[in-house]
Structure formats: C-alpha cells, structure tokens
Protein backbone atom coordinates (compact mmCIF):
# COMPACT_ATOMS: atom_id res chain seq x y z
CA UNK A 1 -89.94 14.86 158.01
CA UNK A 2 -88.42 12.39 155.43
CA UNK A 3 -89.51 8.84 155.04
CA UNK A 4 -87.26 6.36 153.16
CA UNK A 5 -89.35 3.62 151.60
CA UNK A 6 -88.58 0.46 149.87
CA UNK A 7 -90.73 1.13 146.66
CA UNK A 8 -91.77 -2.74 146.21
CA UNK A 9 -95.43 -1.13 145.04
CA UNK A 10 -93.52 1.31 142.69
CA UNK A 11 -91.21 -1.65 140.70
CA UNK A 12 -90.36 -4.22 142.16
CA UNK A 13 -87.63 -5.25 139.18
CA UNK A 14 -85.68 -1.80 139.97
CA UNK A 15 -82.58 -2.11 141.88
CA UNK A 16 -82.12 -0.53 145.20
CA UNK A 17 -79.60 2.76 145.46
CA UNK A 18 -78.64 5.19 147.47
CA UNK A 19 -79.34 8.39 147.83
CA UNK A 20 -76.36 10.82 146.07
CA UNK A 21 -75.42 13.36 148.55
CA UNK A 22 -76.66 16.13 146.07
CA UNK A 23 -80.62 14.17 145.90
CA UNK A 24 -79.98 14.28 149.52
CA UNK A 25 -79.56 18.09 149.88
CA UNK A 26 -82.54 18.26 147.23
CA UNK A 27 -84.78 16.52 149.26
CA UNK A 28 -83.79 18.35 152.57
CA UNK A 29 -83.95 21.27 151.32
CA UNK A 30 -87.51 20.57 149.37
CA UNK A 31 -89.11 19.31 153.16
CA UNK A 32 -87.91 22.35 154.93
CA UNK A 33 -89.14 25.24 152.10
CA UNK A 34 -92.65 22.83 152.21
CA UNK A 35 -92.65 21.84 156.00
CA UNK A 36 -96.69 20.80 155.64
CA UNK A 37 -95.89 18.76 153.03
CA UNK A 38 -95.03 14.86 153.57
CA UNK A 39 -92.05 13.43 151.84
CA UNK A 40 -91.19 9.93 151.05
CA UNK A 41 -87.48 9.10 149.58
CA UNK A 42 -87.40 5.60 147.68
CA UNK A 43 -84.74 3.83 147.74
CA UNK A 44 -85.01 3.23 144.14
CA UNK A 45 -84.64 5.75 141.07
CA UNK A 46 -86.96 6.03 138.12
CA UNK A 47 -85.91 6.98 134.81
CA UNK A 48 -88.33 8.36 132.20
CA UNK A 49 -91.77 6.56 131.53
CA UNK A 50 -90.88 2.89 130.60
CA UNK A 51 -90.10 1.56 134.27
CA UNK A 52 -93.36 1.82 136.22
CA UNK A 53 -94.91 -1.44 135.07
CA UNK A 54 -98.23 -0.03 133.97
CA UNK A 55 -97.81 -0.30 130.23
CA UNK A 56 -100.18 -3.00 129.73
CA UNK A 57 -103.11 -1.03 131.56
CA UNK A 58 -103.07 2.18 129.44
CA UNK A 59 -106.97 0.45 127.41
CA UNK A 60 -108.19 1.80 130.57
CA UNK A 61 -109.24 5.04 130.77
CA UNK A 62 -106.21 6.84 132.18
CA UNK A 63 -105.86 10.33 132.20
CA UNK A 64 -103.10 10.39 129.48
CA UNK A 65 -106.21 9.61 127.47
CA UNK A 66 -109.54 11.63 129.33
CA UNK A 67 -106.76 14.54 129.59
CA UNK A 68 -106.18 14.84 125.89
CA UNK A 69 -109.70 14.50 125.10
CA UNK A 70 -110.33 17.43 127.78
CA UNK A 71 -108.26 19.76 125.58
CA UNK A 72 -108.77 18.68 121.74
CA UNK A 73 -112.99 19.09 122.83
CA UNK A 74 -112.08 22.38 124.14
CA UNK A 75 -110.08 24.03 121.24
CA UNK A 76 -112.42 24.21 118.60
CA UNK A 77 -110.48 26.84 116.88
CA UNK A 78 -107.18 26.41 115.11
CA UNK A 79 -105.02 28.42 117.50
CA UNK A 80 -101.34 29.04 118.03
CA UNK A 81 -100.06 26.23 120.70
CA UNK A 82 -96.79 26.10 122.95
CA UNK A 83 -96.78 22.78 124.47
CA UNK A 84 -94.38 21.92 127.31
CA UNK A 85 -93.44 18.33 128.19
CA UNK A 86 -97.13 16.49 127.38
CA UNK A 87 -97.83 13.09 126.36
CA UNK A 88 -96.50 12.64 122.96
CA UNK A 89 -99.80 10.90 121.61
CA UNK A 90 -101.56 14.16 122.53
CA UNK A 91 -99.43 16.56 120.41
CA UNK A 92 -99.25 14.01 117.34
CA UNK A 93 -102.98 14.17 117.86
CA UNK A 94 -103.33 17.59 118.22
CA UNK A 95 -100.91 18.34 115.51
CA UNK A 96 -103.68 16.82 112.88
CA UNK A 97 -106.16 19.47 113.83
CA UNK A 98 -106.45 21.73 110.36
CA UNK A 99 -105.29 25.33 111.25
CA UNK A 100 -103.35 24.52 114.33
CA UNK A 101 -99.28 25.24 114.75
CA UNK A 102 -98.07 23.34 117.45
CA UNK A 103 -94.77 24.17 119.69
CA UNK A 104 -93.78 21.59 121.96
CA UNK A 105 -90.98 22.04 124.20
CA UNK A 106 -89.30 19.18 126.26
CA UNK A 107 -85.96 18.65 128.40
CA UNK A 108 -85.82 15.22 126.00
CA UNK A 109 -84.81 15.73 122.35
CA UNK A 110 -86.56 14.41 119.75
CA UNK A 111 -85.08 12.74 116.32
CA UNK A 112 -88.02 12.27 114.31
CA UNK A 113 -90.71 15.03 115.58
CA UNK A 114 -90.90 16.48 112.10
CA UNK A 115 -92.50 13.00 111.00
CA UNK A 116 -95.60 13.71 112.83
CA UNK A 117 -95.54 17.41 112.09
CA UNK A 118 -93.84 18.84 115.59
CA UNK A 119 -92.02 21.63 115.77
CA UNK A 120 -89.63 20.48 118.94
CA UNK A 121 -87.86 22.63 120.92
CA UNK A 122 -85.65 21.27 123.55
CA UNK A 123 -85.12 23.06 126.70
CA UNK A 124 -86.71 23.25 130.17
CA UNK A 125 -90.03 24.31 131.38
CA UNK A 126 -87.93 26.26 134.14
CA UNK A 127 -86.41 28.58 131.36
CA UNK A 128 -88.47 28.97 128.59
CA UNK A 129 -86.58 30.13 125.56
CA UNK A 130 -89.41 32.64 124.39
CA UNK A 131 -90.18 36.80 124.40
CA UNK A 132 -92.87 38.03 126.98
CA UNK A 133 -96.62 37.17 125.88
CA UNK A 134 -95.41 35.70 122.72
CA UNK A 135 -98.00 32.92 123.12
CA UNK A 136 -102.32 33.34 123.23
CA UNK A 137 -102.52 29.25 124.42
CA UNK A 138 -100.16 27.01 126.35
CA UNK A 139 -100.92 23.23 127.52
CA UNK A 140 -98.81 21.19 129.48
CA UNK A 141 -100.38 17.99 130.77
CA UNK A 142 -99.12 15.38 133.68
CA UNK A 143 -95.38 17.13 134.18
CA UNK A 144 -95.52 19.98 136.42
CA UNK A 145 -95.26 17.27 139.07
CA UNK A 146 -91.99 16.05 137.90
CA UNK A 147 -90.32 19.78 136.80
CA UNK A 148 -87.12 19.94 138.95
CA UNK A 149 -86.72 16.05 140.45
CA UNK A 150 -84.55 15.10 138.03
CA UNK A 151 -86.22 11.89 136.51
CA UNK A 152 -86.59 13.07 133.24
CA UNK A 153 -83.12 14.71 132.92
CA UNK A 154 -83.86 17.97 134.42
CA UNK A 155 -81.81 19.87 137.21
CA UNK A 156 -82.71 19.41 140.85
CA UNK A 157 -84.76 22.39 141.94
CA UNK A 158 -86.77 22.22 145.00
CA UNK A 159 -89.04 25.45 143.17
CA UNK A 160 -88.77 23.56 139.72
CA UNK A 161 -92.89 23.61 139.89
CA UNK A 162 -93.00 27.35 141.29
CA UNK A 163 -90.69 28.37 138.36
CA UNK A 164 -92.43 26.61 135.47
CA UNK A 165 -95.71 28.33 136.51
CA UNK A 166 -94.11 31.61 136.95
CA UNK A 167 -92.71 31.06 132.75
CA UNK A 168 -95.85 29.86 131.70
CA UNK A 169 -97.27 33.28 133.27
CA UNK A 170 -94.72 35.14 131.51
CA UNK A 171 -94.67 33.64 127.89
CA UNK A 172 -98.68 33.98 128.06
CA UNK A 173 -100.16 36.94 126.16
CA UNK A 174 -102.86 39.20 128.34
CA UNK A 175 -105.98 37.32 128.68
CA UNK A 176 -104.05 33.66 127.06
CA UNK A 177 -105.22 30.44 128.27
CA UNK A 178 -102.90 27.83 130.13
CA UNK A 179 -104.33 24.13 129.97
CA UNK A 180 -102.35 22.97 132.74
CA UNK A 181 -102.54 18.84 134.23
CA UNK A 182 -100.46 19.29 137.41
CA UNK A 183 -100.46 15.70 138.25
CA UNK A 184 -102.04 13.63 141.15
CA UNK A 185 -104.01 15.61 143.44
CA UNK A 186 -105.21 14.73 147.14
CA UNK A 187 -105.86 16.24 150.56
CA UNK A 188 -102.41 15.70 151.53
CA UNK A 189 -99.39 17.43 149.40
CA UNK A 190 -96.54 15.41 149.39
CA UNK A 191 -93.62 14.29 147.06
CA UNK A 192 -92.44 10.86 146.79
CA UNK A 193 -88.71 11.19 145.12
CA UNK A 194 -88.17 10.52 142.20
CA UNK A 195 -91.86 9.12 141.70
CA UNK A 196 -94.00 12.39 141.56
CA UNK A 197 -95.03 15.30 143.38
CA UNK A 198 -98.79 15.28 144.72
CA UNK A 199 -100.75 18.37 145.06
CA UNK A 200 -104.25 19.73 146.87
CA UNK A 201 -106.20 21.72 145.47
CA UNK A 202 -106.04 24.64 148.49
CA UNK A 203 -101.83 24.20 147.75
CA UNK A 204 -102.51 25.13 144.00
CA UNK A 205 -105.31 27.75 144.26
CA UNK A 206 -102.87 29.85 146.32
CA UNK A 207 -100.02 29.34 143.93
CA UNK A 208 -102.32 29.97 140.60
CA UNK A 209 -103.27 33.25 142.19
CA UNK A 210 -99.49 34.36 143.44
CA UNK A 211 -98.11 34.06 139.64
CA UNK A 212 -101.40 35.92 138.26
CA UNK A 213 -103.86 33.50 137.09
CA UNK A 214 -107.26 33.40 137.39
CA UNK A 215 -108.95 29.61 137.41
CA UNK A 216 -111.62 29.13 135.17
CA UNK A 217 -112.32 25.54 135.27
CA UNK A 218 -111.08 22.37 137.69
CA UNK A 219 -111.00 19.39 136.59
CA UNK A 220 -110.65 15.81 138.28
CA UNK A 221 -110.19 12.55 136.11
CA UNK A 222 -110.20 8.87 137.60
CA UNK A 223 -107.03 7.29 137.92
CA UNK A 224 -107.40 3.43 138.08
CA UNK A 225 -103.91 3.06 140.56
CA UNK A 226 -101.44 5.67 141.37
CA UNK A 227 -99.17 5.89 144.29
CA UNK A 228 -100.13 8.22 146.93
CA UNK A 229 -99.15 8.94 150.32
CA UNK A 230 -101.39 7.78 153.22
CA UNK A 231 -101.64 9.64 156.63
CA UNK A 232 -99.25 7.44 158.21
CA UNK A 233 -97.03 8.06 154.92
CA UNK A 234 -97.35 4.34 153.72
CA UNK A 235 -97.16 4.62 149.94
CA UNK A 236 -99.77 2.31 147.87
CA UNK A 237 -101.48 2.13 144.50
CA UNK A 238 -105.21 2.97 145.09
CA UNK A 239 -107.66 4.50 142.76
CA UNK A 240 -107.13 8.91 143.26
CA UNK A 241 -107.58 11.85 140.93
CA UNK A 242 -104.99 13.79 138.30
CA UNK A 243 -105.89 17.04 138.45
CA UNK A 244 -106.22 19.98 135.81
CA UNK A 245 -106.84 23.69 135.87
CA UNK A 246 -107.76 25.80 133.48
CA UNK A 247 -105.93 29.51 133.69
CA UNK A 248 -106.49 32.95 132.10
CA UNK A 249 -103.49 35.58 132.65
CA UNK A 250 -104.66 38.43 134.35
C-alpha cells in the first residue's frame, strides 16, 4: 500500500509537487517487489543534503560524526580504500591518515577533490567502474538508503540497494572488509520517497547473506530526530538508530 503524505515534518519551506508518472511507476513497482514493506510518497521532493533543515544540529552527536569515528578507530593500518558516496568530512579525514590511498566514488562530481587529497571517481554505486576483487577494504556510510530514488541524481531503480550490495560483493577481494552504514534502521522496513529508505535488521541479515557476506559486527548509533514510519504509517521525527554492518566476503 502507498501513503501520500504532506511532509510538513520533513520541510516545511519545500514546495508541494506532483508525482511524475515515471516516480509513480518507481514507487509502484518498489511496493509490489517489497509487499511487507510500508511506503509513504511525499508530496514534496528533496534534492541533495542542504534542504532538510537540520544543519544547525550537526554539534550533536549525529551519526555522520559517531559513524566516522567507528571506522578511522577501526583501521589502524594504512590500507587501500574504495569509498562510495560517504560523508565528505569523513574521506577528507580519512584521507590524512599516513599510508592510506583513498578512492571515493560518487554519482556527484567533484571540482576541487584533489585539494584535500581525493582521488574522485564519478559514477554510480549500481555500476562500479572496477575489475573483480580489485579492492581488500570498501566503506560506504549513510547512502545505501538513497541508491536508486533519485535524490541525489541517480536513476530510479526499485533494486538500486540490492545492486550496490551485489558490486560491493564483487569489487571486494576474498576475505575484504565492507564498512557499510545502510541508513535508519527499525522494526518496520519502509521507504518514504524521496526521503530515505528504512531497514530492519532481519531485512538486511537475509540480504548480507544472499550476496555472500558474512557479518562480523552490528552496530547501532543514536540519532537525535529522523523521520520514521509509525505503525499507522504517520511519519515523525523521533529519536531511532542508523545502522552499520560490518562484512567479510566469503
């Protein structure tokens, strides 16, 4: 079932549009290949990160912060890194560590990446322009939730999530290590177009397993206020999780 929603808790600021017949047949077709999921259609469209009001919070401890201090804790050596689609104040970070060459590809080009020692590569996380197992470590933190809704560019794909998991797999050497924040996760999946896709953790086990990865840590970090979908799928900001997986390729 769809639910249209006037996102007042989203923006209030955005105007209010309607729904091109091609987001239409996107979201139709997303609710019947996920029937258990609930979906919510707003009736306005986000573009990129600057429109969600929330700018003025980030001195709180959001995951864009507790995420990126998850992985530079973790990789204590200076390792060979494809990013895909992260926070850029993580890979500017991570860039600085001595020893490490970092990747980082993103549907959004970059002009002055080389300034803060990135190698960028655009392209899309459903495609991955790279050989078989050509990478031992890839992170990718808070976009797998977005891959294939079109907010940040991309193409509409209903599997856009499914497909970037399935590259990540592939572009992994044997026994490499995928750092992977999926996003907001809860008891009930659900996506809320174009806002985000939420996830549970059953939803992703299953998936991690189907591609050929084999979990070796979850992790949940505090979100002050999100948007997630209540039983009655009423949308509101209240305090939830982001969650992130750590993967080895089998």
């Amino acid at each position: 079932m769809i639910t249209t929603k006037t996102s007042q808790d989203v923006q209030k600021e955005l105007p209010q549009v309607k729904a091109s017949e091609e987001e239409m047949s996107h979201i139709q077709n997303f609710s019947l290949a996920r029937p258990d999921w609930a979906v919510v259609l707003l009736t306005q469209r986000l573009r990129g990160d600057g429109e969600t009001g929330r700018a003025d919070k980030y001195p709180r401890a959001h995951p864009y912060i507790t995420g990126m201090q998850y992985v530079m804790r973790d990789l204590k050596q200076g390792p060979t890194i494809l990013d895909i689609g992260s926070p850029l104040v993580q890979n500017a970070a991570l860039a600085c560590f001595p020893g490490v060459n970092l990747t980082v590809l993103d549907v959004r080009g970059h002009d002055d990446a080389d300034t803060m020692g990135l190698e960028w590569v655009q392209g899309t996380a459903t495609a991955l322009p790279f050989p078989d197992g050509k990478w031992t470590i890839v992170t990718s933190f808070w976009v797998m939730g977005h891959v294939g809704d079109g907010r940040y560019g991309d193409d509409l794909d209903i599997d856009g999530d499914r497909k970037m998991l399935r590259e990540i797999h592939r572009v992994l050497a044997q026994g490499g290590i995928a750092y992977l924040g999926v996003g907001l996760v809860a008891e009930q999946s659900g996506m809320i177009f174009n806002l985000h896709r939420i996830y549970s953790w059953p939803w992703l086990r299953a998936e991690f397993d189907k591609v050929g990865f084999d979990i070796l840590e979850e992790v949940n970090f505090d979100v002050y206020e999100e948007v997630f979908i209540h039983q009655d799928v009423d949308i509101r900001r209240i305090d939830g999780k982001y969650g992130l997986a750590k993967l080895r390729k089998r």
